[in-house]
N, C-alpha and C. Protein backbone atom coordinates (compact mmCIF):
# COMPACT_ATOMS: atom_id res chain seq x y z
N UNK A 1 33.26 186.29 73.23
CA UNK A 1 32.30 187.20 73.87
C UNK A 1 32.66 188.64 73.51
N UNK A 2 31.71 189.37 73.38
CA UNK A 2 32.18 190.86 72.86
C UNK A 2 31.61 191.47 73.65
N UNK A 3 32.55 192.58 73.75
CA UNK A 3 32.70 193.43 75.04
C UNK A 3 31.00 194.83 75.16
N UNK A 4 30.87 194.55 76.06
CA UNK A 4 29.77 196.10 76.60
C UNK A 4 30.54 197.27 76.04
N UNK A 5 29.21 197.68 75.21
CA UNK A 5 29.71 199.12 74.82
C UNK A 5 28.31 200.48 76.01
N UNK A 6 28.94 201.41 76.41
CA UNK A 6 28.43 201.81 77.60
C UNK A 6 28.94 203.36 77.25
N UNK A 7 27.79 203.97 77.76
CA UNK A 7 27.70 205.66 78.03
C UNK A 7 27.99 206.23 79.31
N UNK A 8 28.65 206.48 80.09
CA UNK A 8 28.74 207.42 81.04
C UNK A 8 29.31 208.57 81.06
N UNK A 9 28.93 209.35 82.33
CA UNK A 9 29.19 210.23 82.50
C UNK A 9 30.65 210.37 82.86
N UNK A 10 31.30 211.22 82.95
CA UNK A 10 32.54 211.54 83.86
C UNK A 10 32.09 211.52 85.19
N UNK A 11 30.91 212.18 85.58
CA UNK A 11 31.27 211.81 87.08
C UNK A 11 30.85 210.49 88.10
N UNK A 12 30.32 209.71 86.96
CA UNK A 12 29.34 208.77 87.75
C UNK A 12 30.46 207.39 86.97
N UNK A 13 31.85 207.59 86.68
CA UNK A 13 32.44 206.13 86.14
C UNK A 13 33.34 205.87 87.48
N UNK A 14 33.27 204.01 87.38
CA UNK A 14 33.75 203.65 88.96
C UNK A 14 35.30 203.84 88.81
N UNK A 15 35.79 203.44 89.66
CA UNK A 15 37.80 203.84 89.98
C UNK A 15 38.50 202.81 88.70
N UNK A 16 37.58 201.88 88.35
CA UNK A 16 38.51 201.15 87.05
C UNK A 16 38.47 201.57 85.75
N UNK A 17 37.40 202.39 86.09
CA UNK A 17 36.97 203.59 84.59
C UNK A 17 38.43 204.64 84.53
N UNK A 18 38.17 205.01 85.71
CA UNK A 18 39.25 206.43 85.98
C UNK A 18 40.23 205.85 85.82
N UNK A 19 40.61 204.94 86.52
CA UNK A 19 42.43 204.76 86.34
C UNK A 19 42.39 204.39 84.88
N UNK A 20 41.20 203.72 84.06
CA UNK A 20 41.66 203.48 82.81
C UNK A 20 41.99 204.74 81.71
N UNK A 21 41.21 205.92 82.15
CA UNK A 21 41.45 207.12 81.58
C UNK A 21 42.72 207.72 81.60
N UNK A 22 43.27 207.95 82.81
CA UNK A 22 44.57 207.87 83.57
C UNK A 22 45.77 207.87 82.81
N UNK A 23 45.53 205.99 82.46
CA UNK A 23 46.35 205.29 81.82
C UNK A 23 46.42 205.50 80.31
N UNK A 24 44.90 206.06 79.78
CA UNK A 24 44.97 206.03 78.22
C UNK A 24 45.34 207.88 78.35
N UNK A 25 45.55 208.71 78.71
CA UNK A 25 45.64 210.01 78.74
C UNK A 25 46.04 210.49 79.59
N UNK A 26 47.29 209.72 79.83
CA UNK A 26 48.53 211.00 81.20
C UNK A 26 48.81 212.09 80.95
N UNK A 27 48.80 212.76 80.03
CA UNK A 27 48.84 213.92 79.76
C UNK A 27 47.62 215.34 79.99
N UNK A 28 46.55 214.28 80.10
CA UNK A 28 45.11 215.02 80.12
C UNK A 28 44.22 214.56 78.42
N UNK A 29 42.85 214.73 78.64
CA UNK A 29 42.22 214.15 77.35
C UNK A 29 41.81 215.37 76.67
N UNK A 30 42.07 216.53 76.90
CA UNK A 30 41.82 217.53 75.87
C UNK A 30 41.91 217.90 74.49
N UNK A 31 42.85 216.97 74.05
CA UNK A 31 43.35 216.79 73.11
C UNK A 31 42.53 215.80 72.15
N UNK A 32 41.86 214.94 72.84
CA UNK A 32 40.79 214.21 72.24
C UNK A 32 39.80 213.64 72.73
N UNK A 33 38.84 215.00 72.87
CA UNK A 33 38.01 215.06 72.89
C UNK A 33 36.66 215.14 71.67
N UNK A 34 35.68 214.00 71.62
CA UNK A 34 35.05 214.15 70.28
C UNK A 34 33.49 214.60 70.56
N UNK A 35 32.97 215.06 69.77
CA UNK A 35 31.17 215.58 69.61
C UNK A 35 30.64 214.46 69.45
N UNK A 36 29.71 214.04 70.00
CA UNK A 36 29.04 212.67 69.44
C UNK A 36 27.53 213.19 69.77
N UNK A 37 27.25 213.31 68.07
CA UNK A 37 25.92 213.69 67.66
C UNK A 37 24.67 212.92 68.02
N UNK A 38 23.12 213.15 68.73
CA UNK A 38 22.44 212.10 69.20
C UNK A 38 21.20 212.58 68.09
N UNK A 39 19.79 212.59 68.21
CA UNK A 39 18.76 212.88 67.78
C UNK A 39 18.65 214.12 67.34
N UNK A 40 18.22 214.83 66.43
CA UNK A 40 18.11 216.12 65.69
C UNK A 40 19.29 216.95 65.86
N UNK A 41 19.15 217.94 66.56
CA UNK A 41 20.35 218.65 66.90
C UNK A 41 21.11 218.57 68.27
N UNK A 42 21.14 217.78 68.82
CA UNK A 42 21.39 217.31 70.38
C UNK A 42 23.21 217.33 69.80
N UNK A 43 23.88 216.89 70.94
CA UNK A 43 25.12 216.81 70.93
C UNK A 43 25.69 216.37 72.20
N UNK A 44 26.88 215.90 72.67
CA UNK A 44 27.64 216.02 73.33
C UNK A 44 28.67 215.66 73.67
N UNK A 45 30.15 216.06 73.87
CA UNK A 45 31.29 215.93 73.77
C UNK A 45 31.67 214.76 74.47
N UNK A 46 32.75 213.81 74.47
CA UNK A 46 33.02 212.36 75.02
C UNK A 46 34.78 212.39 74.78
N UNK A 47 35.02 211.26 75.48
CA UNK A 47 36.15 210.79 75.23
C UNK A 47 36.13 209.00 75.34
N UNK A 48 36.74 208.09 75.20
CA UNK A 48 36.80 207.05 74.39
C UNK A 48 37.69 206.07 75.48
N UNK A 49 37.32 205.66 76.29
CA UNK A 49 38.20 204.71 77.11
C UNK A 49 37.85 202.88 76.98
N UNK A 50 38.86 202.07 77.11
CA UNK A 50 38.24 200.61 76.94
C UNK A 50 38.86 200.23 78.64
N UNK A 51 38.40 198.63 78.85
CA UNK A 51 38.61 198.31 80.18
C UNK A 51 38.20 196.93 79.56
N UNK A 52 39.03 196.02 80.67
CA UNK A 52 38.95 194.52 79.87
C UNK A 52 37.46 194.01 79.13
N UNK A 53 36.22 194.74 80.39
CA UNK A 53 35.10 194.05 80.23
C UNK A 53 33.77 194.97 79.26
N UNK A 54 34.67 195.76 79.50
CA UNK A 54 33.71 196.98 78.60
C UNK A 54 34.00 198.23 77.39
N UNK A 55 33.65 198.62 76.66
CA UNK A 55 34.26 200.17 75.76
C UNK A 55 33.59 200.87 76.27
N UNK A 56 33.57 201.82 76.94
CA UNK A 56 32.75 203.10 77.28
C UNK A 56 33.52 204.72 76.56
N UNK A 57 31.75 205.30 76.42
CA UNK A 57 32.28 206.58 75.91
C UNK A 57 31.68 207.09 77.08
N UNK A 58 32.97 208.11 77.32
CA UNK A 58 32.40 209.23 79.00
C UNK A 58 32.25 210.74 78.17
N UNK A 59 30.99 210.95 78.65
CA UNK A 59 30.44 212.47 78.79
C UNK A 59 31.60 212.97 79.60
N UNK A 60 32.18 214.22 78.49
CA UNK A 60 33.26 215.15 79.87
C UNK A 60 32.65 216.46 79.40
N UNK A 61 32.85 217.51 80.71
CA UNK A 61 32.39 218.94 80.27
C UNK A 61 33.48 219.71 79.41
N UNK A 62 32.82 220.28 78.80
CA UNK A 62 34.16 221.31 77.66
C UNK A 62 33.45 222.66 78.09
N UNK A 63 34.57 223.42 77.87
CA UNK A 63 34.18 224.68 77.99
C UNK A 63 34.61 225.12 76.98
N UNK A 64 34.05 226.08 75.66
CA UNK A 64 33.96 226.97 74.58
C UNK A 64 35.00 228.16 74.92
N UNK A 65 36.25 228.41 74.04
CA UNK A 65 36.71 229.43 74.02
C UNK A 65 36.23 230.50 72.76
N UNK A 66 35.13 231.54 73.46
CA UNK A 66 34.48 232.31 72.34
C UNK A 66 35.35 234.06 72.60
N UNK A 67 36.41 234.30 73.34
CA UNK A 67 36.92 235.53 73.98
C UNK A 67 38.05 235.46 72.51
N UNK A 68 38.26 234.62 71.99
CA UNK A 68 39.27 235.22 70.73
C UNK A 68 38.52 235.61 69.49
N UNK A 69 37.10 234.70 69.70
CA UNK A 69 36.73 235.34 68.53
C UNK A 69 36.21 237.20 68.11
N UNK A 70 36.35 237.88 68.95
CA UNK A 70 35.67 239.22 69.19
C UNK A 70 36.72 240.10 68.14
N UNK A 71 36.48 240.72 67.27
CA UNK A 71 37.42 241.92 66.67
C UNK A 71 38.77 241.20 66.66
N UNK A 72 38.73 240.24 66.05
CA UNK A 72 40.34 239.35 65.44
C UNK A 72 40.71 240.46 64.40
N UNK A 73 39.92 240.81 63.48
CA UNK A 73 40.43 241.63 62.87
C UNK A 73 41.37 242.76 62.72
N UNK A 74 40.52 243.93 64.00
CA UNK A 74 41.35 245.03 64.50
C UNK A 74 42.69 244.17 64.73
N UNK A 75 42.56 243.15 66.13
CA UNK A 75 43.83 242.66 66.21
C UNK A 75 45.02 242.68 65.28
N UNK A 76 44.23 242.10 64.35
CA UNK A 76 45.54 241.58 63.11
C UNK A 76 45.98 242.85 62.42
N UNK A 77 45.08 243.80 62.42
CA UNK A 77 45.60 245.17 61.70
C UNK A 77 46.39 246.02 62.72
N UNK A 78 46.62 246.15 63.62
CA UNK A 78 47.28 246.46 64.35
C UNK A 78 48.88 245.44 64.77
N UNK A 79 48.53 244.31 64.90
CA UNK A 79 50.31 243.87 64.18
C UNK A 79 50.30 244.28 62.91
N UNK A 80 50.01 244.20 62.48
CA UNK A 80 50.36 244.71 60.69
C UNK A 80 50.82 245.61 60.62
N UNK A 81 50.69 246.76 61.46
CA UNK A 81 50.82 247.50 61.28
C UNK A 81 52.24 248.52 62.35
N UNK A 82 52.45 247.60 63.28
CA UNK A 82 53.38 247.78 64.31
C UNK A 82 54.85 246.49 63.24
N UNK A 83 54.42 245.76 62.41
CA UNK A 83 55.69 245.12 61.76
C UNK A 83 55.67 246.19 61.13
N UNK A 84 55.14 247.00 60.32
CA UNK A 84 55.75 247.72 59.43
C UNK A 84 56.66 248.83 60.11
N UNK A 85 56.11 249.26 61.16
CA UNK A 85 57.28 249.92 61.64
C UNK A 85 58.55 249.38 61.98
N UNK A 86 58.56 247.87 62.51
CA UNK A 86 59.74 247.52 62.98
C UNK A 86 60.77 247.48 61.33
N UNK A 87 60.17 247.16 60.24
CA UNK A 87 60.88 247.30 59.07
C UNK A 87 61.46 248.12 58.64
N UNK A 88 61.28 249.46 59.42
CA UNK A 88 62.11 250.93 58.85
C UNK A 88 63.32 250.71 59.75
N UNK A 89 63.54 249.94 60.49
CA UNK A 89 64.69 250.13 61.05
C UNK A 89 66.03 249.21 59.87
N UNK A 90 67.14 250.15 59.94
CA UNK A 90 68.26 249.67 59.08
C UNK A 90 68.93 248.22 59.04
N UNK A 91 69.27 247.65 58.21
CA UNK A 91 69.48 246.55 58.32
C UNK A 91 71.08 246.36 58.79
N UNK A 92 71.35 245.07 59.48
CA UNK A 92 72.50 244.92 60.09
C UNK A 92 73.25 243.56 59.31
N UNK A 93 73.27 244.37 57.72
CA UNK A 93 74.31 243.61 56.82
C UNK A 93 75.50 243.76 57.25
N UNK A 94 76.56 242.58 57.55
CA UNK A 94 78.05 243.02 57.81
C UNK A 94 78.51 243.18 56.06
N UNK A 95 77.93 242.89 55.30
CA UNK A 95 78.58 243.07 53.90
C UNK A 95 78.59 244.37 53.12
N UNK A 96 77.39 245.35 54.11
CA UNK A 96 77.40 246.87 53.75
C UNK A 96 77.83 247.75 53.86
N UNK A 97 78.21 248.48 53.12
CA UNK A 97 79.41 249.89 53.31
C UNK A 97 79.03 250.74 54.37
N UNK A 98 80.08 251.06 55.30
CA UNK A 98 79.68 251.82 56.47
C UNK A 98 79.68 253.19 55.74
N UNK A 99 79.29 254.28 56.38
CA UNK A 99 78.95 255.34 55.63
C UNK A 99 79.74 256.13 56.42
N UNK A 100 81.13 255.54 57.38
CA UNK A 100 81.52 256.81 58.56
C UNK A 100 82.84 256.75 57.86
């Protein structure tokens, strides 16, 4: 017999769903979390749990981190530019002639 393959949501899976999540992701499922593409441009993110009698993929909410993408640039030119200062400082060869 082959097992029910099934869509739910995160909030609507019963307590043998959850503890199976639990069990497949003690750590938390953030880490794998996948897009699962539907009709034209539709979408929505899932994670992947089995249970003796069924495979279900659960709808979980993601939230978009878009706050790093803003002026990365400036960012990076500005370390760039704070290492170069730390580089003028003298180096602490013990193999170099003291100058005193």
């Amino acid at each position: 017999m082959e097992k029910k393959r099934l869509v739910v949501n995160y909030n609507n899976v019963s307590p043998e769903v959850l503890e199976a999540i639990r069990l497949k992701y003690p750590l938390g499922y953030s880490n794998h979390v996948i897009k699962v593409k539907t009709r034209g441009d539709d979408f929505f993110y899932a994670i992947t749990v089995d249970t003796a009698d069924a495979s279900y993929l659960v709808k979980v909410p993601v939230k978009i981190d878009t706050k790093g993408n803003v002026n990365d640039d400036d960012n990076l030119e500005d370390i760039n530019n704070e290492k170069e200062n730390e580089d003028n400082f003298p180096d602490n060869d013990p193999n170099a002639e003291n100058d005193e």
